[in-house]
Protein backbone atom coordinates (compact mmCIF):
# COMPACT_ATOMS: atom_id res chain seq x y z
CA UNK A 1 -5.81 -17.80 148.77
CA UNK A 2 -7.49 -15.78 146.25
CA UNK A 3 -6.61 -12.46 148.02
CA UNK A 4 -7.35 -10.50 144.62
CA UNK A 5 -11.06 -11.43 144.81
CA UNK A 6 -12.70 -8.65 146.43
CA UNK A 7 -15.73 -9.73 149.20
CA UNK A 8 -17.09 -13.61 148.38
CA UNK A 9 -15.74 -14.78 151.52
CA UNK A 10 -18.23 -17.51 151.47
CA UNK A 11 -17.45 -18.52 147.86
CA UNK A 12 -13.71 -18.46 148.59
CA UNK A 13 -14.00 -20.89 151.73
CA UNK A 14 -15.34 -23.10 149.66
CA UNK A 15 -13.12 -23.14 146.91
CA UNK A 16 -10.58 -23.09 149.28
CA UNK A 17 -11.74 -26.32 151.50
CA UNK A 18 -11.73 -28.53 147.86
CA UNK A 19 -8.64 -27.38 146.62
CA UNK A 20 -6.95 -28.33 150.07
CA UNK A 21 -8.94 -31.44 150.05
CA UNK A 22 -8.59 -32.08 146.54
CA UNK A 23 -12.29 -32.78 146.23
CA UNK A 24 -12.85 -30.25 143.38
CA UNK A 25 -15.91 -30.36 141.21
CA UNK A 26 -15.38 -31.21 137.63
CA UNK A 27 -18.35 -28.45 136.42
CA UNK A 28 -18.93 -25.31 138.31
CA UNK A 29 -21.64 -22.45 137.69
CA UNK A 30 -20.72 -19.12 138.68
CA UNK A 31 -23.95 -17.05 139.48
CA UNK A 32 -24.25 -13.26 140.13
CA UNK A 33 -24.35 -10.10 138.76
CA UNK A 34 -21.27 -8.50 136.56
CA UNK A 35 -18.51 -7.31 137.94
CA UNK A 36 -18.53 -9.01 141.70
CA UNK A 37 -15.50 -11.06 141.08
CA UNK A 38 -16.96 -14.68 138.76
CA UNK A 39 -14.40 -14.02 135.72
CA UNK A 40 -11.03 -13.40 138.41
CA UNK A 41 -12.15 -16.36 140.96
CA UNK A 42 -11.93 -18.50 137.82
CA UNK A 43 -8.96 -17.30 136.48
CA UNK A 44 -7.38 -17.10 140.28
CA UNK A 45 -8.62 -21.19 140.51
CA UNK A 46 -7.14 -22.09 136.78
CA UNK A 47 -3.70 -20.46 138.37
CA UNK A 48 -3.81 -22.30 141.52
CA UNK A 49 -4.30 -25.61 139.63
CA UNK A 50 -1.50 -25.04 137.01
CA UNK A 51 0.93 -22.89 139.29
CA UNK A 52 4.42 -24.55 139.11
CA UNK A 53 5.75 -23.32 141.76
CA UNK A 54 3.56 -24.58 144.48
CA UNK A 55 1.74 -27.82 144.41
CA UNK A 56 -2.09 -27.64 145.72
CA UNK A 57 -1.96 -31.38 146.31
CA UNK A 58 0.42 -31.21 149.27
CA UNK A 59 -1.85 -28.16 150.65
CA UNK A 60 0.13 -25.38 148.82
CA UNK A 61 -3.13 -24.01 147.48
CA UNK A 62 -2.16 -20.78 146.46
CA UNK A 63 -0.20 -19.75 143.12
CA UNK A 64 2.77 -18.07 143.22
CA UNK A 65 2.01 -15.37 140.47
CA UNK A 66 5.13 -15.55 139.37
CA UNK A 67 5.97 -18.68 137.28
CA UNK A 68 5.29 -18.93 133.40
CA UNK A 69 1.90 -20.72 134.09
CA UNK A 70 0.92 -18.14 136.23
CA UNK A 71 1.94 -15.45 133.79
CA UNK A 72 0.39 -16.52 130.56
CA UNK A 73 -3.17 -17.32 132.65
CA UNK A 74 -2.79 -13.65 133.64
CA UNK A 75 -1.81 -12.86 129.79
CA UNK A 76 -4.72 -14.81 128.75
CA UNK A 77 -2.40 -17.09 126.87
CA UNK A 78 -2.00 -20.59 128.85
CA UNK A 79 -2.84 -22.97 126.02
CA UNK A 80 -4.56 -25.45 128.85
CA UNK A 81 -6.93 -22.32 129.85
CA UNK A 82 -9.68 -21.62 127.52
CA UNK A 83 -12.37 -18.36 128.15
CA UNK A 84 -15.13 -19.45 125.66
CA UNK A 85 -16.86 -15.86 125.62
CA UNK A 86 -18.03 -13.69 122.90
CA UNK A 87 -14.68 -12.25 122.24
CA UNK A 88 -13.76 -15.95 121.12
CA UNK A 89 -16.69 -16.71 118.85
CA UNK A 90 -15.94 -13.40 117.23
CA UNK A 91 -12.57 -14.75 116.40
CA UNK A 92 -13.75 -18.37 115.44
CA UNK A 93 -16.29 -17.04 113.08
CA UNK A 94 -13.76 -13.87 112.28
CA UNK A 95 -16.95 -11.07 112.94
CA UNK A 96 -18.18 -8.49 114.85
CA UNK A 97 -18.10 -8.61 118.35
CA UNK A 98 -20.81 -6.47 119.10
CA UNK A 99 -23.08 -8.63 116.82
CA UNK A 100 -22.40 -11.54 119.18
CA UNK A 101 -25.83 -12.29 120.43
CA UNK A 102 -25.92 -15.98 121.81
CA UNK A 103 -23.34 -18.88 122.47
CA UNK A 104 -23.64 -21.21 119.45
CA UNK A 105 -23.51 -25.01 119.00
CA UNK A 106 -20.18 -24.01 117.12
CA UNK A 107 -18.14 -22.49 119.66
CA UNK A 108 -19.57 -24.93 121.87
CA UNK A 109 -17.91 -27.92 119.56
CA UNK A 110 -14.73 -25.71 119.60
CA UNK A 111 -14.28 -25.94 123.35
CA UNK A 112 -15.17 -29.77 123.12
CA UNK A 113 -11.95 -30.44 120.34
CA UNK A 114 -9.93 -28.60 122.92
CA UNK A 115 -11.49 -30.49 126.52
CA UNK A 116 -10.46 -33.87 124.66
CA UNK A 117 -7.03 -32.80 123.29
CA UNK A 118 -3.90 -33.57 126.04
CA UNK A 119 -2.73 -31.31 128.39
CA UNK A 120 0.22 -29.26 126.40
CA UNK A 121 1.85 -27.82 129.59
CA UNK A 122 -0.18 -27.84 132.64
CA UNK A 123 -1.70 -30.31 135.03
CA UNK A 124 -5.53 -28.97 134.66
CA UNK A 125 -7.72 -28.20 131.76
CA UNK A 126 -9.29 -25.29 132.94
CA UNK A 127 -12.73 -24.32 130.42
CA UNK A 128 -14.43 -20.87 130.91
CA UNK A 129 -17.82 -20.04 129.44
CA UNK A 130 -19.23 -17.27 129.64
CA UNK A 131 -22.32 -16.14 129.96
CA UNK A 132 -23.92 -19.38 130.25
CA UNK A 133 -27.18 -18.29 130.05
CA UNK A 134 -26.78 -17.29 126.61
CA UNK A 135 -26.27 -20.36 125.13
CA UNK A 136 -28.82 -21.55 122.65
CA UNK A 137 -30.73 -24.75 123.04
CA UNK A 138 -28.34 -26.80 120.68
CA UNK A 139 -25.47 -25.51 122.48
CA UNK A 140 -26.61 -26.36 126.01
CA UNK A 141 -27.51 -29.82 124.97
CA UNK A 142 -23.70 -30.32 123.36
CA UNK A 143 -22.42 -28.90 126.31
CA UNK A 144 -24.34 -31.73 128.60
CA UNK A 145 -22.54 -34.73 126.90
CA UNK A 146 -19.17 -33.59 127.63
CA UNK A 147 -20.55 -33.01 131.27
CA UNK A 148 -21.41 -35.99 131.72
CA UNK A 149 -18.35 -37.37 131.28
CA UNK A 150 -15.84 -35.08 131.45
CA UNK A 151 -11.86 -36.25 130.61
CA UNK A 152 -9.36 -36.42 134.25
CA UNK A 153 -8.25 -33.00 135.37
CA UNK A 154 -10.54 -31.27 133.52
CA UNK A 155 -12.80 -28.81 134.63
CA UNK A 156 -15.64 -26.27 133.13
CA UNK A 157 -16.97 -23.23 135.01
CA UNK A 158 -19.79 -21.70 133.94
CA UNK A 159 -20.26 -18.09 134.48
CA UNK A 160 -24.00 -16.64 134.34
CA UNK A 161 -26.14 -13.78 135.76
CA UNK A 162 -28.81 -16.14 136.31
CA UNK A 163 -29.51 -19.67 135.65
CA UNK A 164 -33.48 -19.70 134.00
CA UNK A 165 -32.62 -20.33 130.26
CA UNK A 166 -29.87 -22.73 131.51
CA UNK A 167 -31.59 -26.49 131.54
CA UNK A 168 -31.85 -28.31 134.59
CA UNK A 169 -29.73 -30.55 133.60
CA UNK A 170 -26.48 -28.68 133.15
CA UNK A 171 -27.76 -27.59 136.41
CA UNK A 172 -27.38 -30.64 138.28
CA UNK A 173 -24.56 -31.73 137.03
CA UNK A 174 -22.56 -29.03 138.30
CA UNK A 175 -21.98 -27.02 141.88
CA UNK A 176 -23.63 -23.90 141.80
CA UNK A 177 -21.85 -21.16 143.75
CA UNK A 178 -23.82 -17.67 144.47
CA UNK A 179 -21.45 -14.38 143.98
CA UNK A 180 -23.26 -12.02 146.20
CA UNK A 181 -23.44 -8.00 145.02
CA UNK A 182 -20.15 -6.38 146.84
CA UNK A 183 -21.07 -4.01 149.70
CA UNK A 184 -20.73 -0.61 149.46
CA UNK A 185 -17.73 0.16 151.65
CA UNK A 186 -15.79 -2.94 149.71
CA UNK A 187 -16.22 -0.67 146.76
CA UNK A 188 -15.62 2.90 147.95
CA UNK A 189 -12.45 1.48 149.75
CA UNK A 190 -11.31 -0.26 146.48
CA UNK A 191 -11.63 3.21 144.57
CA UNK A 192 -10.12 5.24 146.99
CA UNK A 193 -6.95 3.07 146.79
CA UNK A 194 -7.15 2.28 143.16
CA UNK A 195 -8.44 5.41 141.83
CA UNK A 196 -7.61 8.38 144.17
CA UNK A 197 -10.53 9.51 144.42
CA UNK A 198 -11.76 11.35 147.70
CA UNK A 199 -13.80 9.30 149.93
CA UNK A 200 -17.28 11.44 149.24
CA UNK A 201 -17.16 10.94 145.57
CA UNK A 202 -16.06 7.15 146.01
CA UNK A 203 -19.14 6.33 148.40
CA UNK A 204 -21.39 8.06 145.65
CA UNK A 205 -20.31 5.88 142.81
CA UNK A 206 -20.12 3.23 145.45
CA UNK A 207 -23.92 3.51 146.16
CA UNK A 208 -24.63 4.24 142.70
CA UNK A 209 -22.59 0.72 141.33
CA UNK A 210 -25.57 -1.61 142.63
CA UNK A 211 -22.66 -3.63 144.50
CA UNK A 212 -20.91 -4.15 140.72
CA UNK A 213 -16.69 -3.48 140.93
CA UNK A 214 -17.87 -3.05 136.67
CA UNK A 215 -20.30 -0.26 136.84
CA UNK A 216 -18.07 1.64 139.32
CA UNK A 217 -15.49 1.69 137.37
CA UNK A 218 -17.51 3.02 134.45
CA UNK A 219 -19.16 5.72 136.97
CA UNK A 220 -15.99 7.33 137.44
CA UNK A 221 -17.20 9.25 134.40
CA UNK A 222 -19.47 11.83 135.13
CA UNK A 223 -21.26 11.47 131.71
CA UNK A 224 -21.41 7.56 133.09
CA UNK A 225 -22.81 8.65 136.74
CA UNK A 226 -25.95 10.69 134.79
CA UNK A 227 -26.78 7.96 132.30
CA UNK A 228 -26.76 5.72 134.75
CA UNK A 229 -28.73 7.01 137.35
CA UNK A 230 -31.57 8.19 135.33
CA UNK A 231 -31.44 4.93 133.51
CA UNK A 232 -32.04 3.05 136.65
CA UNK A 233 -34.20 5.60 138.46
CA UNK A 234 -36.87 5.22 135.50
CA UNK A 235 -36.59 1.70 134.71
CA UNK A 236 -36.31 0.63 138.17
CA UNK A 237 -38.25 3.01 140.52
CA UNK A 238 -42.08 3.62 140.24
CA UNK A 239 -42.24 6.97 140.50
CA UNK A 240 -45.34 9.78 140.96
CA UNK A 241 -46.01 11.98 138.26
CA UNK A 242 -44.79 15.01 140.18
CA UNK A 243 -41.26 13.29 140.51
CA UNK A 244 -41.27 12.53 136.63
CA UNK A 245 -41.95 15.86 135.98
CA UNK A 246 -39.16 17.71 138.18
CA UNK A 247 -36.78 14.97 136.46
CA UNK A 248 -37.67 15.87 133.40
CA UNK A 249 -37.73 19.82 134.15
CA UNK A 250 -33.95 19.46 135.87
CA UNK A 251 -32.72 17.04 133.02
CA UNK A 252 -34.24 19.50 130.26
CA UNK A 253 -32.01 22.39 132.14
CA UNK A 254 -28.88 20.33 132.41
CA UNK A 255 -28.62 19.03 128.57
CA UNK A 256 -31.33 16.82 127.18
CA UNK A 257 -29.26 15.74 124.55
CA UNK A 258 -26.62 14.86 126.32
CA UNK A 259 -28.34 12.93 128.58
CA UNK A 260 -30.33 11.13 126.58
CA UNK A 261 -27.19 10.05 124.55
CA UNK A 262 -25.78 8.62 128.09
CA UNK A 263 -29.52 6.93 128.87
CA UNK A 264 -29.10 4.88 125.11
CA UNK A 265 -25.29 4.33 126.32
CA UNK A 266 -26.73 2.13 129.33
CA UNK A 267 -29.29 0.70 127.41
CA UNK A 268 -27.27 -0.52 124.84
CA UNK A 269 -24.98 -2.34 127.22
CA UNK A 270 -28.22 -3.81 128.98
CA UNK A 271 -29.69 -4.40 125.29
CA UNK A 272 -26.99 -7.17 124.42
CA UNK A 273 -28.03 -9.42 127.38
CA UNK A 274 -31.67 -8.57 127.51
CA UNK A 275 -32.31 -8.02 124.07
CA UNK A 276 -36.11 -8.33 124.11
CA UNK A 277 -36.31 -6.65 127.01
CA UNK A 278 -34.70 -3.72 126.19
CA UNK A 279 -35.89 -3.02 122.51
CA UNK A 280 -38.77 -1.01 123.58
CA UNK A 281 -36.89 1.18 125.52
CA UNK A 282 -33.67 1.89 123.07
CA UNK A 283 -36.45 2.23 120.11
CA UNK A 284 -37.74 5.42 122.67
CA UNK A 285 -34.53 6.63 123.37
CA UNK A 286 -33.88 6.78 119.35
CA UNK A 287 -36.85 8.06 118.84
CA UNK A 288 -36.46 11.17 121.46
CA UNK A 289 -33.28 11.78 120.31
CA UNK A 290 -34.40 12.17 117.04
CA UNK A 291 -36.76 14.89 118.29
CA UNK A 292 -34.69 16.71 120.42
CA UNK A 293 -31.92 17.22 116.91
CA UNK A 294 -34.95 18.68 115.09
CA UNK A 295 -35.25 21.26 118.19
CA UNK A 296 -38.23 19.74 119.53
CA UNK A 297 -39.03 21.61 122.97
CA UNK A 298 -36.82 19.62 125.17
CA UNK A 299 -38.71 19.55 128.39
CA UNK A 300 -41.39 18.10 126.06
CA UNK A 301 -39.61 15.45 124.87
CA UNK A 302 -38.76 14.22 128.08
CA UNK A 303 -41.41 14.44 130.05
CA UNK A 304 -42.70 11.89 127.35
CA UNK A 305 -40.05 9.80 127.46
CA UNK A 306 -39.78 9.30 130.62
CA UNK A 307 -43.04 8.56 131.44
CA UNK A 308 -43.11 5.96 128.37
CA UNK A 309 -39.93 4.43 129.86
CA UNK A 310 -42.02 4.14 133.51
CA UNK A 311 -45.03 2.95 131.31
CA UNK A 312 -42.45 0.05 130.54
């Protein structure tokens, strides 16, 4: 069971032991980082619940992959399966995606018409939200009354990076399961058979990935890999002023510009979750940029920026 989830072995016994059992939590939060496996396990569990083919209640808990319910969960399509996520709020409220900031009260109410509809075609309602944590206050407290009671065969799984803007009480109304980061040889291994790529250049996006399937994939790029690694390095390491300087004096030589532009590519993505957070930082990056298209010595530039960005 769930043999497409890379790592989690902990999380997957679990799951595993309630299915079997048929003790299965009617609210579940999902907690970890991106791209270590929260989105799949819940699709994997809404498939094992609704397969056709085998029945989890006479200890068949797997799904076959292969039946229609299977398909359309895969397809995104299974009308019992709902992924309330930006992507849908973009669509209720027919906007940008990118200018989806928070979980409203809304999409929240959305979800609800849906959780107290019948089943059309499967045997569980299975409710994705995601990310949790970026619900807003009226939204959360919606959210608790259909947790509270929630209809039969009916579950909601929250997924969340962290749980400190989600209220206690959402909290302890549902089981909280811990995705750990994946190791590093989980991830070299999975992009040397996924992505031929040789097994040096697979453990050095491995190590850079910080245990994240996501940013591996997105380090395959070498524009990615440079971004990335400065971006971290100077937001996440304190470093002496003699190491600033030889990162500056190296970047300058390889293409400020360029790297700069792959710096405000990272921040960006981290900008959307940490908004207030990351402002500061972006409004540098914008700024440098700026300097460096008006031919402003480069090495200048970013020895200033980078020490601003360690200054944050």
């Amino acid at each position: 069971m769930f043999e497409n989830i890379l790592g989690q072995q902990k999380v997957k016994k679990i799951l595993s032991s309630q299915i079997k059992s048929g003790k299965i939590a009617r609210a579940y939060i999902f907690m970890g980082q991106d791209g270590v496996g929260k989105r799949l396990t819940a699709s994997e569990l809404a498939k094992v619940l609704n397969c056709t083919t085998s029945d989890f209640l006479k200890g068949e808990a797997v799904s076959c992959e292969g039946c229609s319910s299977c398909e359309k969960i895969n397809k995104n399509i299974h009308p019992d399966v709902h992924f309330v996520d930006f992507v849908k709020q973009a669509e209720l409220e027919g906007g940008d995606l990118d200018k989806q900031k928070i979980i409203k009260i809304e999409t929240i109410r959305y979800m609800q018409k849906e959780v107290f509809t019948k089943i059309h075609e499967g045997k569980w309602k299975v409710f994705v939200i995601e990310p949790a944590e970026k619900m807003n206050t009226a939204a959360a407290n919606s959210l608790l009354k259909t947790l509270e009671e929630p209809p039969e065969n009916t579950i909601i799984i929250l997924l969340a990076r962290h749980k400190e803007t989600i209220p206690k009480t959402i909290i302890s109304r549902s089981q909280t399961l811990f995705f750990q980061p994946l190791s590093t040889d989980i991830i070299s291994t999975w992009l040397i058979l996924n992505c031929s790529l040789d097994s040096n250049r697979a453990k050095e996006i491995a190590e850079l990935s910080e245990g994240s399937l996501e940013n591996a994939k997105r380090l395959m790029d070498e524009k990615e890999v440079k971004g990335f690694s400065l971006w971290r390095k100077l937001r996440t390491q304190k470093l002496y002023i003699s190491d600033i300087l030889e990162l500056s004096k190296n970047t300058a030589r390889s293409g400020a510009l360029e790297c700069v532009d792959a710096m405000t590519a990272e921040a960006k993505k981290e900008f959307r979750i940490y908004p207030k957070e990351v402002a500061p930082a972006l409004e540098l990056l914008n700024n440098s940029r700026a300097l460096l298209l008006k031919n402003v010595n480069a090495q200048t530039v970013l020895d200033n920026l980078f020490f601003d960005l360690q200054a944050l």
